[in-house]
Protein backbone atom coordinates (compact mmCIF):
# COMPACT_ATOMS: atom_id res chain seq x y z
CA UNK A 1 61.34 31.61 126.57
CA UNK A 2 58.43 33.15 126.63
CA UNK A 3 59.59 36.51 128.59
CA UNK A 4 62.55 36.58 126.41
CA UNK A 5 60.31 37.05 123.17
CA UNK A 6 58.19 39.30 124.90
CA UNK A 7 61.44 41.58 125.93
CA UNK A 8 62.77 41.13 122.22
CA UNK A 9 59.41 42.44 120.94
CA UNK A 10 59.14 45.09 123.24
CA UNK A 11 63.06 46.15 122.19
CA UNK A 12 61.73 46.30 118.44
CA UNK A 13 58.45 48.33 119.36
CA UNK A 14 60.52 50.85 120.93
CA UNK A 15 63.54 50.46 118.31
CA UNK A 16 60.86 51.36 116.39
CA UNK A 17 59.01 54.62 117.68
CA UNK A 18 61.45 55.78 120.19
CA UNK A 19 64.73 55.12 118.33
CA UNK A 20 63.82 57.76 115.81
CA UNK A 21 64.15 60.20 118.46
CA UNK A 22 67.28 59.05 119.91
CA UNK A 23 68.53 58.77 116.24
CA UNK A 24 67.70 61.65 114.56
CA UNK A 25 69.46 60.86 111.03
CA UNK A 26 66.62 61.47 108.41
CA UNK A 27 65.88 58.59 107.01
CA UNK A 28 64.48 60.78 103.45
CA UNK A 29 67.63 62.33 103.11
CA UNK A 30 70.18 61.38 99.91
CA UNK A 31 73.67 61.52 100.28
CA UNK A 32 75.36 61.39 96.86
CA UNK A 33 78.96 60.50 98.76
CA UNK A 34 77.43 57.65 100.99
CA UNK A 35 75.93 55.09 97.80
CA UNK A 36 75.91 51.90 99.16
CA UNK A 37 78.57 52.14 102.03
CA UNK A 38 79.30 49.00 103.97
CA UNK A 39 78.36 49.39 107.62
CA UNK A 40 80.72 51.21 109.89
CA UNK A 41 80.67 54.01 112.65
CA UNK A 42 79.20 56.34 110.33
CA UNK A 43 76.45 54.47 109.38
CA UNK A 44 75.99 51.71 111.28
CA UNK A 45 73.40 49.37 108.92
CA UNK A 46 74.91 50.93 105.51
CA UNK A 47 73.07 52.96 103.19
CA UNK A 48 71.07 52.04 100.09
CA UNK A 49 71.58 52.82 96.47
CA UNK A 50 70.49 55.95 96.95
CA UNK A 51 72.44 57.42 99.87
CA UNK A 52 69.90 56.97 102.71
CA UNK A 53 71.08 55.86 105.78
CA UNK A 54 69.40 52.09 106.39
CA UNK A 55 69.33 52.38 110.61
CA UNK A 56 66.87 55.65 110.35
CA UNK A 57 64.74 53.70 107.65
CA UNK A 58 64.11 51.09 109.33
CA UNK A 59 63.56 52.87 112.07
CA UNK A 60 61.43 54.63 110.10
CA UNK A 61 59.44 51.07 108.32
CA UNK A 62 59.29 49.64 111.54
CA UNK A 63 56.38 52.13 112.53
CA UNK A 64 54.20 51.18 109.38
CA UNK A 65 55.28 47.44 109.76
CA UNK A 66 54.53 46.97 113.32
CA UNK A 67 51.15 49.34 112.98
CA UNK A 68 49.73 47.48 109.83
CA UNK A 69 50.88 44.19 111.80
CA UNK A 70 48.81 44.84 115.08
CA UNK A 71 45.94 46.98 113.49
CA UNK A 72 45.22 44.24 111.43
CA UNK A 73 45.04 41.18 114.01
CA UNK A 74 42.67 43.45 116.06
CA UNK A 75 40.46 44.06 113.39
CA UNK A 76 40.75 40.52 111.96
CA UNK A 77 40.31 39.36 115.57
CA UNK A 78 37.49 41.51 116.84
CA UNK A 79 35.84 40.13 113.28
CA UNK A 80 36.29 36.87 114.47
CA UNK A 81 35.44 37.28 117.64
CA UNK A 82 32.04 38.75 117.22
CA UNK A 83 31.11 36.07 114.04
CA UNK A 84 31.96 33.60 115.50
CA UNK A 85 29.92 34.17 119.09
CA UNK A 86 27.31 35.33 116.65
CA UNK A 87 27.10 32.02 114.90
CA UNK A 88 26.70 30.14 118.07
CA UNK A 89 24.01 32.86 119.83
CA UNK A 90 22.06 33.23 116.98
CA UNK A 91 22.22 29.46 115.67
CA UNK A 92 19.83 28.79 112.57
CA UNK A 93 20.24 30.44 109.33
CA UNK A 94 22.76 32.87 110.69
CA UNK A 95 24.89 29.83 111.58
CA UNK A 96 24.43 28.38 107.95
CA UNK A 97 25.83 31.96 106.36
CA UNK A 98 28.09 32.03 108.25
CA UNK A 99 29.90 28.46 106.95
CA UNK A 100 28.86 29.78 103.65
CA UNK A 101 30.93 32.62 103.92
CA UNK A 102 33.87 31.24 105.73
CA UNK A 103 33.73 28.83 102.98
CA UNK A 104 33.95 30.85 100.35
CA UNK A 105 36.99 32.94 101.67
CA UNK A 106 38.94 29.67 101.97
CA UNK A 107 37.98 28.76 99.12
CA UNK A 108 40.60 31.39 97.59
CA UNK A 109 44.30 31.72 98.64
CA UNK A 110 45.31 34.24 100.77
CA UNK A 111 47.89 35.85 98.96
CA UNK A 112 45.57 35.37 95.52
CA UNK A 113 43.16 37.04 97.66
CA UNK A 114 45.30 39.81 98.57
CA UNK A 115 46.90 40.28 95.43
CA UNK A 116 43.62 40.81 93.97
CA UNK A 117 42.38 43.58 95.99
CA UNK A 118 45.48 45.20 96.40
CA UNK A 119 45.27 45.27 92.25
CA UNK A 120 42.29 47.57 92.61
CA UNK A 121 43.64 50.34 94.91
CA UNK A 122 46.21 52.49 95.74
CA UNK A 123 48.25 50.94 98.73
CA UNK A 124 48.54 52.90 101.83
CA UNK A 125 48.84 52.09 105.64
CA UNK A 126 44.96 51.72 106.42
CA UNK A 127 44.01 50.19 102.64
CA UNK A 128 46.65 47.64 103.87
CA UNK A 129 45.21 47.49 106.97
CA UNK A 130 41.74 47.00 106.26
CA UNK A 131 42.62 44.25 102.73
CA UNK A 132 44.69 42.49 105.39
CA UNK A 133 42.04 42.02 108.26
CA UNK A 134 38.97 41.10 105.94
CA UNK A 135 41.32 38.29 104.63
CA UNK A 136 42.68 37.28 107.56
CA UNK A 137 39.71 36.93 110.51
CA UNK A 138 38.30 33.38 109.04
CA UNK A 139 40.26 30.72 111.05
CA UNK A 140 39.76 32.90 113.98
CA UNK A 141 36.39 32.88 113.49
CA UNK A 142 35.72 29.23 113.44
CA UNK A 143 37.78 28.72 116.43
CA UNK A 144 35.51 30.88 118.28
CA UNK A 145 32.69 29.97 116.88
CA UNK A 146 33.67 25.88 118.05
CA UNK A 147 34.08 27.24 121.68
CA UNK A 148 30.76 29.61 121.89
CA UNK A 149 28.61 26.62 120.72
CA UNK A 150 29.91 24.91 124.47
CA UNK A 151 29.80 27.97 126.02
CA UNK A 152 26.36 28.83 124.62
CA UNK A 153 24.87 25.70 126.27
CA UNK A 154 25.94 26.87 129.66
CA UNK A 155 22.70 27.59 132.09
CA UNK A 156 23.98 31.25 132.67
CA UNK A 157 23.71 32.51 129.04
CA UNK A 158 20.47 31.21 128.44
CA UNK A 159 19.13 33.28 131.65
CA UNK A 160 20.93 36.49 129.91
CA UNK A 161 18.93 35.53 126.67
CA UNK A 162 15.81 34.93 128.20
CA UNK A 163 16.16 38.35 129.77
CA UNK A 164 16.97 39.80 126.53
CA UNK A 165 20.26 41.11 127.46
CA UNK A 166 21.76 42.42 124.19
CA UNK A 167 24.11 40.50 122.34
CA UNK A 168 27.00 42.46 122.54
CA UNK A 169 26.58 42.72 126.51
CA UNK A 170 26.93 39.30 126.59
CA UNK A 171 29.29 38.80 123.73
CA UNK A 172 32.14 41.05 125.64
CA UNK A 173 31.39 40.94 129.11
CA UNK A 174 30.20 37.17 129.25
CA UNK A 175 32.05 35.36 126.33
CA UNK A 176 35.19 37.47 125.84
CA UNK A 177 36.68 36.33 128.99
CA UNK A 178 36.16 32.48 128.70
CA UNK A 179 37.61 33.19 124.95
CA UNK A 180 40.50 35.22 126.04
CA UNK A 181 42.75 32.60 125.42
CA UNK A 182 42.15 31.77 121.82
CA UNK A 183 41.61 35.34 120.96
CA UNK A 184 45.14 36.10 122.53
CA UNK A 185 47.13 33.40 120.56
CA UNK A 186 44.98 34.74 117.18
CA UNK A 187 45.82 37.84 117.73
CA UNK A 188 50.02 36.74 118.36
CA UNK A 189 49.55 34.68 114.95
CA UNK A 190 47.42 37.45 113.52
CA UNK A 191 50.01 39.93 113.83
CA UNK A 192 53.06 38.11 112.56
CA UNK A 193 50.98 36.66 109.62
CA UNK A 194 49.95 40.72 108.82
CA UNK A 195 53.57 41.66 108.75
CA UNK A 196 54.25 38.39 106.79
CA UNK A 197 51.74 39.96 104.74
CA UNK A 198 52.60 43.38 103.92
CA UNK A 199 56.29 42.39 103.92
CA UNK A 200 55.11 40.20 100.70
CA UNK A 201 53.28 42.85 99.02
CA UNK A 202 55.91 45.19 99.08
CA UNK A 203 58.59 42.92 98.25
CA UNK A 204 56.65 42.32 95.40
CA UNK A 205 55.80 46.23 94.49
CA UNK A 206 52.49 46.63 95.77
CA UNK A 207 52.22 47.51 99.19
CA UNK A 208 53.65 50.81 100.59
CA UNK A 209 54.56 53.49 98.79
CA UNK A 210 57.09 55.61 98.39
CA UNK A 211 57.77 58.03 100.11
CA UNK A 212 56.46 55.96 102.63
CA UNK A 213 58.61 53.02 103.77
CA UNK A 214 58.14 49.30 105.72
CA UNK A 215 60.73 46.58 106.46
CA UNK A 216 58.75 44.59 103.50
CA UNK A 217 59.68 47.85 100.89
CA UNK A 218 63.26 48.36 102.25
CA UNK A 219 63.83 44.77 101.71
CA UNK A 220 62.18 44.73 98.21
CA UNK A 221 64.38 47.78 97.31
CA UNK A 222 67.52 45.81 98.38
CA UNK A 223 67.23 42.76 96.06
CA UNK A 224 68.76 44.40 92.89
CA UNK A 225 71.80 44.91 94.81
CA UNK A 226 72.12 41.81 97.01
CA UNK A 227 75.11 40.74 94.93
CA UNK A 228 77.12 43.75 95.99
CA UNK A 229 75.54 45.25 99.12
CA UNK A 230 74.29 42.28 101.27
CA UNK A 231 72.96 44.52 104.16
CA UNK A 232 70.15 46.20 102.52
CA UNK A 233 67.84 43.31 102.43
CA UNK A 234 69.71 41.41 105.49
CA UNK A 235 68.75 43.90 108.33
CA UNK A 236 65.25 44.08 107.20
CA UNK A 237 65.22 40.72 106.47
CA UNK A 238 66.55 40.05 109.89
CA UNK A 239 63.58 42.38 111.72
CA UNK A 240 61.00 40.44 110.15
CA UNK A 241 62.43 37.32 110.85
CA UNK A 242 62.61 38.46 114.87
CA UNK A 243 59.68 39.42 115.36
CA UNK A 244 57.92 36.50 113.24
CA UNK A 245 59.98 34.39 115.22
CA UNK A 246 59.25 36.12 118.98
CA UNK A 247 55.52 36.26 118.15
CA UNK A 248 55.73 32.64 117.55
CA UNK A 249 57.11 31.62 120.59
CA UNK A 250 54.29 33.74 122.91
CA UNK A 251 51.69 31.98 120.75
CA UNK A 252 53.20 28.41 121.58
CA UNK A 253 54.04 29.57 125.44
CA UNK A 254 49.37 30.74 125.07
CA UNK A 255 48.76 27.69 123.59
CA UNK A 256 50.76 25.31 126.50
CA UNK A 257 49.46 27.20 128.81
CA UNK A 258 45.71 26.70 127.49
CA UNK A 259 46.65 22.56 126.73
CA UNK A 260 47.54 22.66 130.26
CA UNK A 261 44.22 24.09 132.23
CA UNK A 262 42.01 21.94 129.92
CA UNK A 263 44.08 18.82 131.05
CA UNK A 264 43.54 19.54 135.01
């Protein structure tokens, strides 16, 4: 299962950023004789209300979707990463802020979260990317931080502190590895729950902006004609759901794996 959803999500990355190239309809252009055509040989997703063919857009979405989705679990992941071994190195009151500010994040919804600071700015790819990650790195970030405080104990990083290594040497070349794990199925959850993310904002008019375009804005475009022209919102619908879906199963496939080497 696992190297199925890993070939599906490969097929969409390069659907994505190599199909345009391969398909070279523009996905800009309006055709006043092709409103809201059923698809067929000439266009084989449809086109929207406005003419555009729906294969080249999203074509063309799938680069912002799949770039706000991954940029954002690294960031929100690296974040977590280095909090949360923070917390445990550093112990004390830099432990105690740290569950004050985790705290107060959760404290707050997500999507309240999100909608609030999206509110305040003009969407685009990297405001996107950046709201997403600083509302997205907190359960990361207490899963690390759980595993450093056993790893911190360990005889090994005590040596490295009592040598005064500095704490990012030993935060990537020492702790890193023994977190890889949990930072890899973070970063699978991460970036379906960023896509997730972005495909809500736009669906609900404030993420990206025209002329820019993401599976979440194609989708949002397609629900005042869902009566009559079912394929606008299915297809992106559909990408979203695949790749949500295929993300999901690598995490699960990380997480047995991980189950299994703590049982032995």
């Amino acid at each position: 299962m696992p190297f199925y959803s890993i070939a599906v999500l490969v097929g969409i990355i390069l659907f994505s950023f190599i199909g345009p190239y391969v398909y070279t309809v523009n996905p800009l252009f309006l055709d006043s004789h092709a409103i809201l055509v059923s698809p067929s040989m000439a266009h084989w997703f449809g086109t929207d209300r406005l003419g555009r063919d729906l294969l080249a857009r999203l074509m063309e979405g799938g680069q912002i979707s799949l770039l706000i989705g991954f940029s954002s679990a690294f960031i929100s992941t690296l974040i977590g990463l280095l909090y949360g071994v923070s917390a445990a190195l550093l112990r004390g009151g830099f432990d105690k802020l740290f569950i004050v500010i985790v705290d107060l994040f959760l404290t707050f919804p997500t999507l309240f979260l999100l909608l609030t600071l999206v509110s305040y700015v003009n969407a685009s790819l990297w405001v996107l990317v950046f709201i997403i990650s600083i509302t997205g790195w907190m359960g990361t970030a207490r899963l690390i931080r759980s595993e450093s405080f056993a790893i911190a104990s360990k005889p090994f990083i005590r040596i490295l502190q009592i040598g005064h290594v500095h704490p990012l040497t030993i935060i990537f070349k020492y702790y890193a590895p023994l977190l890889a794990p949990i930072v890899l199925v973070s970063f699978t959850f991460g970036v379906g729950g960023a896509i997730l993310a972005e495909s809500g904002l736009s669906f609900l008019g404030l993420g990206i902006v025209a002329p820019q375009m993401s599976w979440g804005s194609i989708l949002s475009g397609g629900k005042e004609v869902i009566d009559i022209a079912w394929w606008v919102s299915f297809f992106p619908g559909l990408l979203i759901f695949i790749v949500t879906f295929a993300l999901m199963n690598i995490s699960n496939a990380l997480q047995a794996k991980m189950n299994q080497k703590e049982i032995r």
